[in-house]
Protein backbone atom coordinates (compact mmCIF):
# COMPACT_ATOMS: atom_id res chain seq x y z
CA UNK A 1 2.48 -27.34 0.44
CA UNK A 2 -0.81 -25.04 -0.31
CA UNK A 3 -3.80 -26.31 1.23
CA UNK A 4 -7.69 -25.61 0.13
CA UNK A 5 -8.18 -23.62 3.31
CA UNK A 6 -5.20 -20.84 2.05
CA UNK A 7 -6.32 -20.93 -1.35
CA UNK A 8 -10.19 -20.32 0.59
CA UNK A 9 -8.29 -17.63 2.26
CA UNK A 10 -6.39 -16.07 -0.71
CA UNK A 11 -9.58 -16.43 -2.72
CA UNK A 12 -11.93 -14.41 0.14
CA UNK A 13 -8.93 -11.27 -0.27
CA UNK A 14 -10.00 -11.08 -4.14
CA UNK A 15 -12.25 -7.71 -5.11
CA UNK A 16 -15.49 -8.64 -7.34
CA UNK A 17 -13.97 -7.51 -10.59
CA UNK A 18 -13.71 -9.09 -14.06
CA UNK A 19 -10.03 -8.74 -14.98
CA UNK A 20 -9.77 -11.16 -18.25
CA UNK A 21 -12.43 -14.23 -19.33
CA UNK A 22 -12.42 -15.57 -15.62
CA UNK A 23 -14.43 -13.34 -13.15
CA UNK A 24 -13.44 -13.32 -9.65
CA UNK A 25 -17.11 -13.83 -8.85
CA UNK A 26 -16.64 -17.63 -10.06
CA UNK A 27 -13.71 -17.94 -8.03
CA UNK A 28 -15.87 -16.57 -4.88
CA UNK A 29 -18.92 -18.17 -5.38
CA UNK A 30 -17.19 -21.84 -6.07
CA UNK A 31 -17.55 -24.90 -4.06
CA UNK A 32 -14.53 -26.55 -2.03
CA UNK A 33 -13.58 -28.85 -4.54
CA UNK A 34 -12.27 -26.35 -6.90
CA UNK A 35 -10.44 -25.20 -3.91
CA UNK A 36 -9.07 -28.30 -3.73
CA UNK A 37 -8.18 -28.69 -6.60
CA UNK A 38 -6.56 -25.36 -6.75
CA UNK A 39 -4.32 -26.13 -4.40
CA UNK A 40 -3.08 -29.19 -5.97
CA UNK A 41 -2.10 -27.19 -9.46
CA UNK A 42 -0.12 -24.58 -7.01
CA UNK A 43 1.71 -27.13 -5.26
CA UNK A 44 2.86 -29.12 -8.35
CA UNK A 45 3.94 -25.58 -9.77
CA UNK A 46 5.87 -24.91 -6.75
CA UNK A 47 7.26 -28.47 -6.43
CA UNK A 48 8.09 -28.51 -9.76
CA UNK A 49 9.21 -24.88 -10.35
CA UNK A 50 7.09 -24.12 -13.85
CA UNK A 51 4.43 -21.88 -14.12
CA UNK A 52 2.24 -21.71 -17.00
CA UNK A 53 2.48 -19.12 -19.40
CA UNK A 54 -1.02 -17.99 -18.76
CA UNK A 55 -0.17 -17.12 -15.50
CA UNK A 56 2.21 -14.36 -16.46
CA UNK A 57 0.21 -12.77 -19.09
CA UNK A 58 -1.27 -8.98 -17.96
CA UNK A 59 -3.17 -6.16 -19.39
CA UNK A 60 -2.34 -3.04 -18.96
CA UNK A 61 -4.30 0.07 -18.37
CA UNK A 62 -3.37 3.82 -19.17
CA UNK A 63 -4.66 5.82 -16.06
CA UNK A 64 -4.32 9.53 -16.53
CA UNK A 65 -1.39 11.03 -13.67
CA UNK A 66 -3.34 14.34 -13.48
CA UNK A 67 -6.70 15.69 -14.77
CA UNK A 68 -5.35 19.07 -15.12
CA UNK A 69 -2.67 18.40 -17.57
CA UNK A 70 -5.07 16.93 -20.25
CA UNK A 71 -5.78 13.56 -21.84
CA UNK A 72 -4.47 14.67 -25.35
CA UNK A 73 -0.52 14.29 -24.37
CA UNK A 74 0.80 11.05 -23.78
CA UNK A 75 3.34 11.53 -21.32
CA UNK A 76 0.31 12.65 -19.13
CA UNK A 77 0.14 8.71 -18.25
CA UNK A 78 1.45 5.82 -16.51
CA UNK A 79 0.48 2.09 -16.98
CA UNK A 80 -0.57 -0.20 -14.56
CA UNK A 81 -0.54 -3.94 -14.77
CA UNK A 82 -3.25 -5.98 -13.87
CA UNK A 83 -2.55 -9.74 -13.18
CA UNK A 84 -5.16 -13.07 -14.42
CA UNK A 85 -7.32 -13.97 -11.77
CA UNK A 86 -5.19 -17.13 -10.96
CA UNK A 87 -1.93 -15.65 -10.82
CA UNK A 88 -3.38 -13.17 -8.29
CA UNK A 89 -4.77 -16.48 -6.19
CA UNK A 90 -1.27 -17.62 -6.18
CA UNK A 91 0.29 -14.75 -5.32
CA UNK A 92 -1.89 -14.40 -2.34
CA UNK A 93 -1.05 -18.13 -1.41
């Protein structure tokens, strides 16, 4: 069972970056109730053993491997994937 204080917790490890339409600055600044409530969705998820689709959706970012090889080739890259807001909440939890 995930209580508000480890979803508190998990929220307080978050960076202040905006990843997709939810900023982790709402998620920071919010009250206890939507910790609360938080924990609720995450425990019927784990209870229940379904997560929703829009918690396993990503972008994902070219970052360059080296400056010296140049941008123009695209083998000169690797992806990296970077998780909603809430999925990294639960992960944390």
């Amino acid at each position: 069972m995930i209580t508000a204080d480890d979803v508190k917790l998990a929220v307080s490890k978050l960076k202040h970056v905006k990843i997709d339409v939810l900023s982790s600055d709402y998620f920071l600044n919010a009250g206890h109730d939507l910790y609360v409530h938080l924990a609720l969705l995450f425990t019927a998820m784990i209870v229940h053993g379904i997560v929703p689709r829009e918690f396993l959706i990503s972008s994902i970012l070219p970052i360059p491997k080296s400056k010296l090889s140049g941008t123009a080739n695209s083998d000169n890259y690797r992806g990296i994937a970077l998780s909603s807001i809430l999925g990294k909440i639960l992960d944390q939890c």
